[in-house]
N, C-alpha and C. Protein backbone atom coordinates (compact mmCIF):
# COMPACT_ATOMS: atom_id res chain seq x y z
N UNK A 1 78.04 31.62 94.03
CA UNK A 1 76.77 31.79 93.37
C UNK A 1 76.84 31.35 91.91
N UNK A 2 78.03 31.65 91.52
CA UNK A 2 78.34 31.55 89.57
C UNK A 2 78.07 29.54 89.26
N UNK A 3 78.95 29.31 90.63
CA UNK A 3 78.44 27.48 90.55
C UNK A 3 77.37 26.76 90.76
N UNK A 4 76.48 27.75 91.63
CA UNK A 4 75.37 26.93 91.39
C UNK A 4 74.24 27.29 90.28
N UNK A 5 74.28 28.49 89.56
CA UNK A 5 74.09 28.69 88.04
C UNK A 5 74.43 27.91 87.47
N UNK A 6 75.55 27.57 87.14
CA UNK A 6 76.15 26.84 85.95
C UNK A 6 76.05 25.64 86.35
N UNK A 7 76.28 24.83 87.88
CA UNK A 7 75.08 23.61 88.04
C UNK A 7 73.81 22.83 87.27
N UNK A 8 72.95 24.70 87.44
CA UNK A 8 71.73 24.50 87.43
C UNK A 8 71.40 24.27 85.81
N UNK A 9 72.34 25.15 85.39
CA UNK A 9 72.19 25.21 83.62
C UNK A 9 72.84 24.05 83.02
N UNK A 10 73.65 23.06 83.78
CA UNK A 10 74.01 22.06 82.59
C UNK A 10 73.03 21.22 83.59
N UNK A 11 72.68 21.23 84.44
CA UNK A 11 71.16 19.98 84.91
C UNK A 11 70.55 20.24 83.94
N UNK A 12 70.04 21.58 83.25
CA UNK A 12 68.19 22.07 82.62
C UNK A 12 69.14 21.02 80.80
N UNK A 13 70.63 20.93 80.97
CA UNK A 13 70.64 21.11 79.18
C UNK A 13 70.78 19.73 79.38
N UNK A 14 70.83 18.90 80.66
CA UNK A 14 71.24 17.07 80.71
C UNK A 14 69.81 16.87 80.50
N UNK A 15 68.93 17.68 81.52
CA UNK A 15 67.49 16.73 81.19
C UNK A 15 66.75 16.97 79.80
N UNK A 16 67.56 18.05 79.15
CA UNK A 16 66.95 18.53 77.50
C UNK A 16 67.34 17.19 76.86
N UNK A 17 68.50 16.93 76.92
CA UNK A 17 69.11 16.03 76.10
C UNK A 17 68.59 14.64 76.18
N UNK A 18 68.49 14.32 77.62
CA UNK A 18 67.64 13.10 77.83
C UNK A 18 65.93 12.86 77.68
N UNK A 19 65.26 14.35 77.23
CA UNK A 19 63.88 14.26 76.70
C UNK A 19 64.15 14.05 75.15
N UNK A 20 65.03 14.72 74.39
CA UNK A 20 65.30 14.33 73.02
C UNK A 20 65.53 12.91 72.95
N UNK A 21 66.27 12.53 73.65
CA UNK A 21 67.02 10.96 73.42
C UNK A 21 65.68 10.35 73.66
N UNK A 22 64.85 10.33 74.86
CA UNK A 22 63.68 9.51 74.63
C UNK A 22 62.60 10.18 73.72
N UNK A 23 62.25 10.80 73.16
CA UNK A 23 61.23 11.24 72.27
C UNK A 23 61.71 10.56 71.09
N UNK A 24 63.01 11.01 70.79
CA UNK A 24 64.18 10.04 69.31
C UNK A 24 63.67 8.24 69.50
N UNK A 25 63.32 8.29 70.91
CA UNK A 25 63.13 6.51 71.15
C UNK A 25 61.89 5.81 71.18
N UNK A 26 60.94 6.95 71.23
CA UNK A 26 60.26 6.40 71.07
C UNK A 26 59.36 6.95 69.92
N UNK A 27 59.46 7.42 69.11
CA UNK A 27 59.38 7.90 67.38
C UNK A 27 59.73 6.77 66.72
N UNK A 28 61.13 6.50 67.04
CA UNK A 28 61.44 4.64 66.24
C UNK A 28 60.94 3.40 66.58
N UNK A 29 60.18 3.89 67.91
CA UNK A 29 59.60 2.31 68.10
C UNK A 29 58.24 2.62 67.18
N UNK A 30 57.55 3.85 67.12
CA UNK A 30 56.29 4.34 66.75
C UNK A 30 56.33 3.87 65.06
N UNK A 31 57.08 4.24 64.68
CA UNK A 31 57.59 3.56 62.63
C UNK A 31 57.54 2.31 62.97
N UNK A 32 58.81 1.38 64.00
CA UNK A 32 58.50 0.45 63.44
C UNK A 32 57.59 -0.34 63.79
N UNK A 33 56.38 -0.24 64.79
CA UNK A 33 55.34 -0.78 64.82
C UNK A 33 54.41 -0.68 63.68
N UNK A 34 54.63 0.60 63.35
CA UNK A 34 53.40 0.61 62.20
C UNK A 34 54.29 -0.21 60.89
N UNK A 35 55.33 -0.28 60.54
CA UNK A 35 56.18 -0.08 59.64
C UNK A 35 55.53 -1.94 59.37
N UNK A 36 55.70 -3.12 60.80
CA UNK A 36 55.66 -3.98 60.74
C UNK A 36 54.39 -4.20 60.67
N UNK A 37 53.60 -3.55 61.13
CA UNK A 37 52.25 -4.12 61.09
C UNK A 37 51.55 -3.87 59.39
N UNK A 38 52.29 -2.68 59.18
CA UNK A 38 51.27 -2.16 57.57
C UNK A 38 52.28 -3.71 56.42
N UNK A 39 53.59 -4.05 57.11
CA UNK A 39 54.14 -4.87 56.06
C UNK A 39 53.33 -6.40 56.36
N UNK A 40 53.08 -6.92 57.52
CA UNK A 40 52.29 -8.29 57.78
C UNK A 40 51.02 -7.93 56.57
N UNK A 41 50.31 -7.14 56.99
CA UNK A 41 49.19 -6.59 56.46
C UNK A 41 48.73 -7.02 54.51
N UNK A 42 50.14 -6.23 54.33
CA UNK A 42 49.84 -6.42 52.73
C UNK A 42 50.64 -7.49 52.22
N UNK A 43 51.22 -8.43 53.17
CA UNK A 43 52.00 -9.46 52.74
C UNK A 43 50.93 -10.87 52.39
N UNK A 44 50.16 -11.30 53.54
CA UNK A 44 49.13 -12.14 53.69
C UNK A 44 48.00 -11.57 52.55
N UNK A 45 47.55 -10.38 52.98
CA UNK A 45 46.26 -10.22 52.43
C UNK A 45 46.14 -10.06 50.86
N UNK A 46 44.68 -10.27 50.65
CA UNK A 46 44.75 -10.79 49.23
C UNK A 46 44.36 -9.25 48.88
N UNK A 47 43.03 -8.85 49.44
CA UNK A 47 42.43 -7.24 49.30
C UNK A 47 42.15 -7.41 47.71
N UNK A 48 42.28 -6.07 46.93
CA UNK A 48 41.97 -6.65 45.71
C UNK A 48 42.85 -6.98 44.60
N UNK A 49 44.22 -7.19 44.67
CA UNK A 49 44.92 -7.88 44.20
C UNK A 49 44.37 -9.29 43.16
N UNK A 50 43.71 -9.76 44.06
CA UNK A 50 42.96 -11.31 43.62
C UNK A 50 44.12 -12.73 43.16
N UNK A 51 45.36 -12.13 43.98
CA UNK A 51 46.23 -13.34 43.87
C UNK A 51 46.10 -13.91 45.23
N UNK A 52 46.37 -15.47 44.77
CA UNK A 52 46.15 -16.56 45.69
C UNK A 52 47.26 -16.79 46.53
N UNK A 53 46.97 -16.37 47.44
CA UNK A 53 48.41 -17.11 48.32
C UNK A 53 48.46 -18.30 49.17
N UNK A 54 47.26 -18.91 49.27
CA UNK A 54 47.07 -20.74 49.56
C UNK A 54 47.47 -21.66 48.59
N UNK A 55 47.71 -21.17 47.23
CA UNK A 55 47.36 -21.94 46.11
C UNK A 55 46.28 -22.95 45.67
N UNK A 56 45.14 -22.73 46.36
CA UNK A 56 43.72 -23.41 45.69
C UNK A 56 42.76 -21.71 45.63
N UNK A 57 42.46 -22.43 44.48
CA UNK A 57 41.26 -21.07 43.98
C UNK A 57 39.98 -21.43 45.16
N UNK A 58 38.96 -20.14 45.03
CA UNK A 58 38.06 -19.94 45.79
C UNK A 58 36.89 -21.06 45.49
N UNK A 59 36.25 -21.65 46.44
CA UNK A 59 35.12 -22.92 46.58
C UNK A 59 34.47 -22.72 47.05
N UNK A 60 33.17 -23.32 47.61
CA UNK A 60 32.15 -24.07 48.18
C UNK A 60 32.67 -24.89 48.84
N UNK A 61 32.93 -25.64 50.39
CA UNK A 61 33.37 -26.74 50.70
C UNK A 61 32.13 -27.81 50.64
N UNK A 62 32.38 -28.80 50.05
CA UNK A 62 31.07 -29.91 50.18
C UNK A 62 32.14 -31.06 50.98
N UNK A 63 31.22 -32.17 51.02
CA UNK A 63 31.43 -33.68 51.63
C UNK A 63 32.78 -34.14 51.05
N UNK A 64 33.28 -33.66 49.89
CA UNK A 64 34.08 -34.55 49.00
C UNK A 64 35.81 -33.89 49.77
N UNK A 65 35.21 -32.11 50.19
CA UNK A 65 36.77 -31.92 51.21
C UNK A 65 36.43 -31.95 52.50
N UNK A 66 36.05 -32.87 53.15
CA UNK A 66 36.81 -34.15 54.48
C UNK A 66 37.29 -35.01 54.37
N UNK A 67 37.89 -35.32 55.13
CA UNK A 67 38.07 -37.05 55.18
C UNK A 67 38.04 -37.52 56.74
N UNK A 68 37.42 -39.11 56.85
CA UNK A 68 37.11 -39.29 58.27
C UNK A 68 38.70 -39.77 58.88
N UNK A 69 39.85 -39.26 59.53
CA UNK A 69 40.75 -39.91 59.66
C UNK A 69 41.04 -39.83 61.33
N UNK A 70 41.45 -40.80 61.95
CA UNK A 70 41.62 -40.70 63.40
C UNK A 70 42.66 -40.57 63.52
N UNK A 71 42.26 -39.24 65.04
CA UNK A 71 44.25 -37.94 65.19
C UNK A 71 45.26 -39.58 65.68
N UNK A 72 44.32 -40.21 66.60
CA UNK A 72 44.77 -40.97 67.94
C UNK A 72 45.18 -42.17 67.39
N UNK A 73 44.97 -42.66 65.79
CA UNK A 73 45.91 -43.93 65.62
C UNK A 73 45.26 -45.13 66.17
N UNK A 74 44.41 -45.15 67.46
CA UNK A 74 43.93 -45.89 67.60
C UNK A 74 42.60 -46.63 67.01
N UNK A 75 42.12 -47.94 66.56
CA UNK A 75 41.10 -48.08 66.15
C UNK A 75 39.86 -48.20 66.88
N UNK A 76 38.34 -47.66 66.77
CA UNK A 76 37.56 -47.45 67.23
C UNK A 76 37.35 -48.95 68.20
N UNK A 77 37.34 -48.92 69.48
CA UNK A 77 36.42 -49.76 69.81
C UNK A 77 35.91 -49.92 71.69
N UNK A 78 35.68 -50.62 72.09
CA UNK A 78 35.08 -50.44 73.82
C UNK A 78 35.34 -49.47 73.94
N UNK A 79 34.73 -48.55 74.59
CA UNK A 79 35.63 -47.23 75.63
C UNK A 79 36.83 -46.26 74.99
N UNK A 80 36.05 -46.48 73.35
CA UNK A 80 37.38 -45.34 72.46
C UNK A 80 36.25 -44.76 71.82
């Protein structure tokens, strides 16, 4: 009888240990998702900082930023 007690009691303290170990696992994935997402976040964004991280200040786009250039290399003509 004493063995299947003491069975039963290091089963209840293996599956304790293995709910800690995953709760411990997934707490660190929980940081570093946020950890990475809050660092993308304030890396890119300008918010109100007001520094440029394209390096051209803020515009209007007019006619003068396009240009007509062909992707394909080829020059326009029959059936292009």
């Amino acid at each position: 009888m004493q063995k299947f007690v003491k069975e039963y009691f290091n089963d209840l303290k293996s599956r304790k240990r293995m709910r800690k170990r995953a709760a411990i696992a997934v707490l660190l994935l929980a940081v570093l998702v946020v950890g990475s997402v809050a660092g993308i976040l304030t890396q890119y964004g300008m918010a109100m900082t007001g520094d440029v991280k394209c390096g051209m200040e803020e515009h209007q786009h007019t006619a003068d930023c396009y240009e007509e250039v062909l992707i394909c290399g080829q020059g326009e003509g029959e059936g292009h």
